[in-house]
N, C-alpha and C. Protein backbone atom coordinates (compact mmCIF):
# COMPACT_ATOMS: atom_id res chain seq x y z
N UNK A 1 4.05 38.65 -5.48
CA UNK A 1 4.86 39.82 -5.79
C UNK A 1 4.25 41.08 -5.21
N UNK A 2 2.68 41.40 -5.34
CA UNK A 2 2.27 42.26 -5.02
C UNK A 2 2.37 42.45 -3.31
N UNK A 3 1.91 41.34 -2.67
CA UNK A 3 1.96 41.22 -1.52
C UNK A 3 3.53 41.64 -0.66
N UNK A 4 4.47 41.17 -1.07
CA UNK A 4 5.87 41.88 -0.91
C UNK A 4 6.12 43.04 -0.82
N UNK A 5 5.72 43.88 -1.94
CA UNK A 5 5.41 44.99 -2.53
C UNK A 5 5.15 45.98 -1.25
N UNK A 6 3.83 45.45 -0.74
CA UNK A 6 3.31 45.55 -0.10
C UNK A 6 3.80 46.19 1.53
N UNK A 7 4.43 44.82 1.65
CA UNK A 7 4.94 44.56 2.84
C UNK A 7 6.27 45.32 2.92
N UNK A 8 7.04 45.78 1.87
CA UNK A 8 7.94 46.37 1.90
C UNK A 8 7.25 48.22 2.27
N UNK A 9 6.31 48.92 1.69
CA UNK A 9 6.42 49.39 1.94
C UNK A 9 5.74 50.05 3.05
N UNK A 10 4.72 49.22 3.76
CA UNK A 10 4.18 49.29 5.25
C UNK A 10 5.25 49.39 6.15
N UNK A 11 6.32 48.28 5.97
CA UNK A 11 7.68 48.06 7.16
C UNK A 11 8.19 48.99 7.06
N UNK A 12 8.51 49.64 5.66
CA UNK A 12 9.45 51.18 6.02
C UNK A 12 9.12 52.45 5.97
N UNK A 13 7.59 52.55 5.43
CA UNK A 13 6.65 53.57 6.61
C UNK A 13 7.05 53.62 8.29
N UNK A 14 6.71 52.27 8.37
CA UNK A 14 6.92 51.60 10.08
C UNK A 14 8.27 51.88 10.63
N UNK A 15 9.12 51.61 9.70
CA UNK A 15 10.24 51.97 10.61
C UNK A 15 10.72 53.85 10.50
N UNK A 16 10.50 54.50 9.64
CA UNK A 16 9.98 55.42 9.86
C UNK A 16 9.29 56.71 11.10
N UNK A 17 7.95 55.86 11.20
CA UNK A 17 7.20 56.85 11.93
C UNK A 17 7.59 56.04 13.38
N UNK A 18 7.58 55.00 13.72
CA UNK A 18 8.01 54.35 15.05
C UNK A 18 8.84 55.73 15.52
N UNK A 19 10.07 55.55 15.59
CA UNK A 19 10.95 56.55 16.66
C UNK A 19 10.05 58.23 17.05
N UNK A 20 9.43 58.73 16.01
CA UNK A 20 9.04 59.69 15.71
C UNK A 20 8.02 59.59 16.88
N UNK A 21 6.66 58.48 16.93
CA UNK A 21 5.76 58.46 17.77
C UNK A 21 6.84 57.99 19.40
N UNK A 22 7.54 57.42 19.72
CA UNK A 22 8.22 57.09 20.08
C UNK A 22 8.60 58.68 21.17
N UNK A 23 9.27 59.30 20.34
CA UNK A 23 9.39 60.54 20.94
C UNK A 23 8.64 61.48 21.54
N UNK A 24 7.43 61.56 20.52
CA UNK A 24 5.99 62.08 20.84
C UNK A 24 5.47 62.03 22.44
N UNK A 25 5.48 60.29 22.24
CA UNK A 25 4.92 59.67 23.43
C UNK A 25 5.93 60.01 24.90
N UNK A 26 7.19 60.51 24.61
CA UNK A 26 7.80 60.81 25.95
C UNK A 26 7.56 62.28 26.09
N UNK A 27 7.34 63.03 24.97
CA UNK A 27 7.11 64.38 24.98
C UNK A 27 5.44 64.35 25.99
N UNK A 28 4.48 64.17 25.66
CA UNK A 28 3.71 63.98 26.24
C UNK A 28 3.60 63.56 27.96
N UNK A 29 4.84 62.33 28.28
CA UNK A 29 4.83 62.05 29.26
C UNK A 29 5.44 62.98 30.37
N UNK A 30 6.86 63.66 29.46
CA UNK A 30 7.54 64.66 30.39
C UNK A 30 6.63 65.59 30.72
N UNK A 31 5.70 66.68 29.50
CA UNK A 31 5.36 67.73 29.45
C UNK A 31 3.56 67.44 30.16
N UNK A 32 3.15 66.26 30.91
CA UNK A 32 1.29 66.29 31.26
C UNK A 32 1.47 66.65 32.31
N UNK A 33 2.78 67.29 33.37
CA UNK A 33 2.43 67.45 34.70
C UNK A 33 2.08 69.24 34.47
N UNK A 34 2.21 70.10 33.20
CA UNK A 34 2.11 71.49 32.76
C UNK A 34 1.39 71.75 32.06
N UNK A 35 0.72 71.20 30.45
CA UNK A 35 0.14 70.98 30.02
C UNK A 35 -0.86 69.93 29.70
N UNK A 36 -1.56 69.51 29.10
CA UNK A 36 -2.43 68.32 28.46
C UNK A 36 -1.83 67.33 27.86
N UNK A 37 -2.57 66.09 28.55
CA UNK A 37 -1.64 64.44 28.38
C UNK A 37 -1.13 64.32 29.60
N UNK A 38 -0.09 63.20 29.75
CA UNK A 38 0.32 62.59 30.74
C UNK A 38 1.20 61.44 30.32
N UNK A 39 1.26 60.10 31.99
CA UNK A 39 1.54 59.15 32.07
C UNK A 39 0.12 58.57 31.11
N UNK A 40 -0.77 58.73 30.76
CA UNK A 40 -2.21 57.67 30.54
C UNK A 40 -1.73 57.75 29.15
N UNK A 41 -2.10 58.98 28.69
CA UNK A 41 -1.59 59.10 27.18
C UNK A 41 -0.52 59.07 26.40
N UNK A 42 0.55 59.34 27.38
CA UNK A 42 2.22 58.98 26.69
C UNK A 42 2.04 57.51 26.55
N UNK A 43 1.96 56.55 27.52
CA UNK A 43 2.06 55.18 27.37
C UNK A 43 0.70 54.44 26.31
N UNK A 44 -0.36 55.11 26.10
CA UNK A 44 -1.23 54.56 25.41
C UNK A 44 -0.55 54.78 23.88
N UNK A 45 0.59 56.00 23.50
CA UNK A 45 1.06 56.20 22.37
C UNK A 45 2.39 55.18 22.28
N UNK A 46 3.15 55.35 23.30
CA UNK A 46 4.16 54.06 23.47
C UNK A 46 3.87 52.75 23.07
N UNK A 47 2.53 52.01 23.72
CA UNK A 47 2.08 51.15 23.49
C UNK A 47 2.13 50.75 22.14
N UNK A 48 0.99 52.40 21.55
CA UNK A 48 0.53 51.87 20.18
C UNK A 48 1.91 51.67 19.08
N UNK A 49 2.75 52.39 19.44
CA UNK A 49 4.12 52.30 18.49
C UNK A 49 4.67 50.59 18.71
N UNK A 50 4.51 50.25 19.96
CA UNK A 50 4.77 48.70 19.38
C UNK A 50 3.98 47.81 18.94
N UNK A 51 2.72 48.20 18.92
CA UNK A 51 1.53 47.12 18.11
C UNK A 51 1.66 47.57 17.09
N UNK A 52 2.41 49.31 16.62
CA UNK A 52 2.23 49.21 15.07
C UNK A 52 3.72 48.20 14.64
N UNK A 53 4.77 48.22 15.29
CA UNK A 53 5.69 47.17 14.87
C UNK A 53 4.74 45.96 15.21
N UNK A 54 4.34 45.17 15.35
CA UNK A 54 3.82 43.63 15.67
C UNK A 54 3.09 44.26 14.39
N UNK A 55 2.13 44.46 13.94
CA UNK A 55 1.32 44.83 12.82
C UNK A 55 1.92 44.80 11.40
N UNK A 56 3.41 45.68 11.59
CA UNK A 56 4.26 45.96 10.05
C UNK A 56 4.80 44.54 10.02
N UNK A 57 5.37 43.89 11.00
CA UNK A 57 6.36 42.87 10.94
C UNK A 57 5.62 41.81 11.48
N UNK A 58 5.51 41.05 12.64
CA UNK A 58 4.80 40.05 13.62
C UNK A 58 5.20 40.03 14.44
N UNK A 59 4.92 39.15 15.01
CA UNK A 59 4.79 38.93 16.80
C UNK A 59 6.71 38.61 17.26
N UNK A 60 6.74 37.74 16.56
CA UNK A 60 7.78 37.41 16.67
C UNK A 60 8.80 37.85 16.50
N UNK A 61 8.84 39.16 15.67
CA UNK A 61 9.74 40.29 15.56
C UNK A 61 9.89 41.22 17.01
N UNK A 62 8.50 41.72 17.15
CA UNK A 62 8.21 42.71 18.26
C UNK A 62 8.71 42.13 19.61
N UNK A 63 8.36 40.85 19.99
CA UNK A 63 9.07 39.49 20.84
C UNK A 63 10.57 39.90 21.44
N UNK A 64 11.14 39.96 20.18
CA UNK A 64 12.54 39.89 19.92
C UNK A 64 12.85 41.33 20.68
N UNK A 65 12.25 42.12 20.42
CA UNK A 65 12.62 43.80 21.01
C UNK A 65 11.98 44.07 22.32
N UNK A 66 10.75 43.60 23.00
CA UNK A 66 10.50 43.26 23.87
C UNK A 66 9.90 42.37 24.60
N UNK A 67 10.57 41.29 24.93
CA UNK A 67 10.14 39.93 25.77
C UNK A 67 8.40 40.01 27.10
N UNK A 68 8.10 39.16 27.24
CA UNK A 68 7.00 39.27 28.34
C UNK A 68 7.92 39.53 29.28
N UNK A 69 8.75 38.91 29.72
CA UNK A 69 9.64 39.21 30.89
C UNK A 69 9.58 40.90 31.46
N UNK A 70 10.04 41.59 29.92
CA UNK A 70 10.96 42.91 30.43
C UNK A 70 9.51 43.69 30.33
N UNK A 71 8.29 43.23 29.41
CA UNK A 71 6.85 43.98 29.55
C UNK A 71 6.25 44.05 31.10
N UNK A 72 6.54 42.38 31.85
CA UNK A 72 5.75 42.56 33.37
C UNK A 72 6.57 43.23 34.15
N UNK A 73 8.12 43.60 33.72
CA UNK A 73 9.06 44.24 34.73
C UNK A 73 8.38 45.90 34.86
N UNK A 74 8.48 46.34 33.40
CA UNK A 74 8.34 47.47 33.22
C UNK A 74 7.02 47.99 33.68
N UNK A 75 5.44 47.01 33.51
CA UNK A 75 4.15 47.15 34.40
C UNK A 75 4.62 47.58 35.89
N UNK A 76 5.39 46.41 36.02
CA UNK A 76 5.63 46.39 37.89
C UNK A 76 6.62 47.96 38.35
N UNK A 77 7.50 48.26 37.40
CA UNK A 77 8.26 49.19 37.46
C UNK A 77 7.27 50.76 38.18
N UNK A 78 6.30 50.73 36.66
CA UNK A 78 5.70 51.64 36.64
C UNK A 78 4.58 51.54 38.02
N UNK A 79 4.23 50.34 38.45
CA UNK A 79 3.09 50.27 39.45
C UNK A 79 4.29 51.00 40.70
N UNK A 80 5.77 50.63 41.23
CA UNK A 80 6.14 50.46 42.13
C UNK A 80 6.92 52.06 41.79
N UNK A 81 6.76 52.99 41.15
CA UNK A 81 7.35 54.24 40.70
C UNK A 81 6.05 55.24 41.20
N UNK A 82 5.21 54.66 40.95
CA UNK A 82 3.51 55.56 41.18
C UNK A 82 3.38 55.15 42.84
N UNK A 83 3.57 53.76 43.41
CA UNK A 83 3.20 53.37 44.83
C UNK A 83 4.29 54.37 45.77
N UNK A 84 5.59 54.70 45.16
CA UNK A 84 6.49 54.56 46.00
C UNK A 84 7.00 56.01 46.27
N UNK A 85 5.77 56.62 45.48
CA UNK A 85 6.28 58.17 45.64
C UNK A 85 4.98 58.37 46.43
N UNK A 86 3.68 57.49 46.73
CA UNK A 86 2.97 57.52 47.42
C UNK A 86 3.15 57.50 48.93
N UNK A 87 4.25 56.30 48.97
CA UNK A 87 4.96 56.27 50.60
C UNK A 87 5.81 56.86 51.06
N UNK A 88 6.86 57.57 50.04
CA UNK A 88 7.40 58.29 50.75
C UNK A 88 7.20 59.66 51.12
N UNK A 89 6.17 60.23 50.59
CA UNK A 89 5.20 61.20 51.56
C UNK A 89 4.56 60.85 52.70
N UNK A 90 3.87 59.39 52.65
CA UNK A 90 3.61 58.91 53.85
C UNK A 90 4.55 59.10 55.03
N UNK A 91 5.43 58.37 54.93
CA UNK A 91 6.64 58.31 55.58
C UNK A 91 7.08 59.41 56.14
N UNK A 92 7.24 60.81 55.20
CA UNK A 92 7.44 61.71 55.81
C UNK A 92 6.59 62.92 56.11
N UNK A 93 5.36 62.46 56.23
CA UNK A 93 4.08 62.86 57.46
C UNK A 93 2.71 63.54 56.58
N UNK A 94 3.13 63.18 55.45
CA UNK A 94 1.73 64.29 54.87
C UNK A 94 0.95 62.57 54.16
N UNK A 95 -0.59 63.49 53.60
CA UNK A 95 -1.31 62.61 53.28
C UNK A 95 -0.46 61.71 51.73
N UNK A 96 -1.08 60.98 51.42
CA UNK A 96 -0.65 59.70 50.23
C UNK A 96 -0.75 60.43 48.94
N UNK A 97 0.33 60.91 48.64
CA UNK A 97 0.57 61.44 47.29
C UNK A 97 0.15 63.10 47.31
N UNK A 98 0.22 63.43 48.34
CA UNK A 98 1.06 64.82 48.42
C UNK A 98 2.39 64.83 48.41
N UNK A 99 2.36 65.76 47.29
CA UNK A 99 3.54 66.24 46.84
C UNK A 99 4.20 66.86 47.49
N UNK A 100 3.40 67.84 48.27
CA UNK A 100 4.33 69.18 48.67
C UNK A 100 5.39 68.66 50.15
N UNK A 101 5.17 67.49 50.75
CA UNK A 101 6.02 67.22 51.56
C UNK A 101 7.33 67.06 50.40
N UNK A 102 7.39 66.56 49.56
CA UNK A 102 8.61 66.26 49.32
C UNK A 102 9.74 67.46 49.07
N UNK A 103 9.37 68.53 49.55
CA UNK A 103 9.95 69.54 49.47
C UNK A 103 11.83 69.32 50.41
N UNK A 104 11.25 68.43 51.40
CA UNK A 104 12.42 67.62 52.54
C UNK A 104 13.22 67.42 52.07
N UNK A 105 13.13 66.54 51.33
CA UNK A 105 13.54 64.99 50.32
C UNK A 105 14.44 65.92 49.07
N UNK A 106 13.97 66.51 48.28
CA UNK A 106 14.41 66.90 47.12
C UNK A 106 14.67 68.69 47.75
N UNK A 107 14.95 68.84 48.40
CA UNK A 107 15.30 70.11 48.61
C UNK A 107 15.46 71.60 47.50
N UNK A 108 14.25 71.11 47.28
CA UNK A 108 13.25 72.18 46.36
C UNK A 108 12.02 73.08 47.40
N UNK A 109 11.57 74.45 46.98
CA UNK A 109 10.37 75.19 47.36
C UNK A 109 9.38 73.69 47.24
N UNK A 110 8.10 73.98 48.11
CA UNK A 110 6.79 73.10 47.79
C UNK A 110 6.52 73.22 46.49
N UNK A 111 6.02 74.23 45.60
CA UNK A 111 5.65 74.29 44.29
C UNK A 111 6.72 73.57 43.16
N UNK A 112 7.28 73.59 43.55
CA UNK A 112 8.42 72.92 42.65
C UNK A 112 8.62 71.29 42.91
N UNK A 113 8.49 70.91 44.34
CA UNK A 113 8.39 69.39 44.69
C UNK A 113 7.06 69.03 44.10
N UNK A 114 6.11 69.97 44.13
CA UNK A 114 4.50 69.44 43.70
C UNK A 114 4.69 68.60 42.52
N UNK A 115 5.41 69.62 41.41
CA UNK A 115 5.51 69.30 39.86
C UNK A 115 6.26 67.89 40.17
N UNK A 116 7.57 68.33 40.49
CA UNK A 116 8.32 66.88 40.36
C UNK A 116 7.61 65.44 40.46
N UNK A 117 6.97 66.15 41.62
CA UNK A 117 6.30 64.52 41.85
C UNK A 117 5.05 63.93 41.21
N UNK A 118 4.46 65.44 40.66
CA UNK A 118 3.07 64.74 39.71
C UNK A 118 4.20 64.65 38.38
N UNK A 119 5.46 64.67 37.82
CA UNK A 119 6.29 64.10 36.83
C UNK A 119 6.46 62.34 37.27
N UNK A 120 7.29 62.49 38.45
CA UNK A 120 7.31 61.17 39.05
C UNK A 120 6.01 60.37 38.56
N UNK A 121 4.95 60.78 39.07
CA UNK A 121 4.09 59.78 38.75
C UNK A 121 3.43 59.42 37.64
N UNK A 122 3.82 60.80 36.64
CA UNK A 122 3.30 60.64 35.15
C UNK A 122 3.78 59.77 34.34
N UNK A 123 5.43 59.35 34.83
CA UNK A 123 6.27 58.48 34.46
C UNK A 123 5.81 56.92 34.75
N UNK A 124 5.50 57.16 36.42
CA UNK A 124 5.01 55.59 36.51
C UNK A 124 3.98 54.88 35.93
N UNK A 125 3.27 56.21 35.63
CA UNK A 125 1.75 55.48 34.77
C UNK A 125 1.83 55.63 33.79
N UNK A 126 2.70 55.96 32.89
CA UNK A 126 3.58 55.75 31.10
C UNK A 126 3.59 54.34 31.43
N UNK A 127 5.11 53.76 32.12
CA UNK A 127 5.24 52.74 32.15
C UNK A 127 4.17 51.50 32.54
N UNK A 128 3.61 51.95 32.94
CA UNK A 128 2.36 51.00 33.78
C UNK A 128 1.08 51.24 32.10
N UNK A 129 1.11 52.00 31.83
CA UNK A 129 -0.21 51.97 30.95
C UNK A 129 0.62 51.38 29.60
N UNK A 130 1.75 51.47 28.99
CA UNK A 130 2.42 50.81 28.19
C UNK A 130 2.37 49.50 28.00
N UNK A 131 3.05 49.50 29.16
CA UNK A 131 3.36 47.47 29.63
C UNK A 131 1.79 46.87 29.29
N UNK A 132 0.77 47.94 29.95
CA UNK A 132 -0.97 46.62 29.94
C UNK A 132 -1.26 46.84 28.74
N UNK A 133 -0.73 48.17 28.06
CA UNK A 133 -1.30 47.38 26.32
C UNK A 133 -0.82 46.79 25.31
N UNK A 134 0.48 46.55 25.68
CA UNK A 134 1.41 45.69 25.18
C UNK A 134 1.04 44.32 25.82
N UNK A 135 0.87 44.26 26.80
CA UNK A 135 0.02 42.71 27.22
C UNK A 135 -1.42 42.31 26.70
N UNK A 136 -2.10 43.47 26.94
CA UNK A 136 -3.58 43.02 26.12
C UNK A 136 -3.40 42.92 24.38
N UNK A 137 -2.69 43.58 24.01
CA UNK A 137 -2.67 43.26 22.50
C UNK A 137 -2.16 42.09 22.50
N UNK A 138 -0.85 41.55 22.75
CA UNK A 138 -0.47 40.12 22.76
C UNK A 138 -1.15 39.08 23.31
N UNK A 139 -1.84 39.52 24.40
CA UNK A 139 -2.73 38.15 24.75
C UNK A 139 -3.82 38.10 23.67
N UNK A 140 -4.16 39.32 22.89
CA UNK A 140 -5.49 39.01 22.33
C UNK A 140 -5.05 38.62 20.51
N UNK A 141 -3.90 38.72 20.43
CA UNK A 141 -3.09 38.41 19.19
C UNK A 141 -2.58 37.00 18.70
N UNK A 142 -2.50 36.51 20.28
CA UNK A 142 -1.97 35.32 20.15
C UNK A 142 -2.71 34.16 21.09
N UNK A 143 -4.11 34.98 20.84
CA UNK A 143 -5.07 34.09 22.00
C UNK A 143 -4.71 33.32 22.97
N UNK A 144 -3.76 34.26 23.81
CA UNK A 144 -3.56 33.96 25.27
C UNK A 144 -2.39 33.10 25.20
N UNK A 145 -1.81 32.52 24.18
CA UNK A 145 -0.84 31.29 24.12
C UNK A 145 0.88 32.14 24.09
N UNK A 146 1.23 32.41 25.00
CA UNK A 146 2.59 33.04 24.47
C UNK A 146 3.50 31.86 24.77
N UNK A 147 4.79 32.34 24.03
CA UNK A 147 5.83 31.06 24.25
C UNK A 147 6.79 31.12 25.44
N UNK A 148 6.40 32.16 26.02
CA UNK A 148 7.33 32.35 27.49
C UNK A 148 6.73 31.99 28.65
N UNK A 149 5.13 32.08 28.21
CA UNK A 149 4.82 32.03 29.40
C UNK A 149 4.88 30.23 30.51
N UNK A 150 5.12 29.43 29.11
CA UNK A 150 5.56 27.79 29.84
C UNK A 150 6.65 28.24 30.25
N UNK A 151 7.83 28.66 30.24
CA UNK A 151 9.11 29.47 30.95
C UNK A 151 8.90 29.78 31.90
N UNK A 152 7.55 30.48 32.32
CA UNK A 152 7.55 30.90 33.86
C UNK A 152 6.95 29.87 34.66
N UNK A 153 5.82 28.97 34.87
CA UNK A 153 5.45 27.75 35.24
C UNK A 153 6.49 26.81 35.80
């Protein structure tokens, strides 16, 4: 009984503060290319909002809301969002992740392409730092055994 008790009111703490950190964590992500934080720290708070669901509820709940599938998409997302704003400065003649070429591209002043693109990339490394701690907690939760991963094999 107590244990219920319990569990009832951790889960609706949890469901609760989730959206709240949830929001936080994009506030952070939009606002680190102007102020303090970023892509590192928005997604390390993202992250933690779904280990605190796996924590209130289990694995198999959190599972249900996000699969390994849509976790390695969203890693790869974020790796190929950070690479790809890298090349297309390449591409159009300045060094690898200068911004200020993209002034071309987005037909903005340089100072204004700068921001965009350190946003661009704050975004990719949200998603990218999210996805790996949502993978390291589950691999280390479920000692490496997930049930999808015979699915991919």
């Amino acid at each position: 009984m107590i244990g219920q008790i319990e569990d009832v009111i951790i889960q609706t703490f949890c469901r609760l503060i989730i959206p709240f950190m949830q929001v936080f964590a994009l506030y952070v992500i939009a606002h680190g290319h102007h102020s303090p934080g970023g892509g590192f720290q928005g997604g390390c708070i993202l992250g933690a909002s779904f280990i605190l669901l796996c924590v209130a509820y289990d694995i198999g709940e959190a599972k249900g809301r996000m699969s390994e599938k849509l976790n390695v998409m969203l890693c790869s997302l974020g790796v190929i969002i950070f690479g790809g704003i890298g090349v297309v400065c390449l591409i159009l003649g300045a060094n690898y992740l200068d911004y200020g070429i993209l002034h071309k591209l987005l037909r903005v002043d340089v100072p204004q392409a700068r921001s965009l693109g350190i946003l661009g990339i704050e975004i990719g490394v949200g998603f990218a730092v999210m996805a790996a701690m949502i993978s390291i907690f589950l691999n280390l939760a479920s000692r490496g055994e997930h049930e999808e991963a015979i699915e991919w094999e």
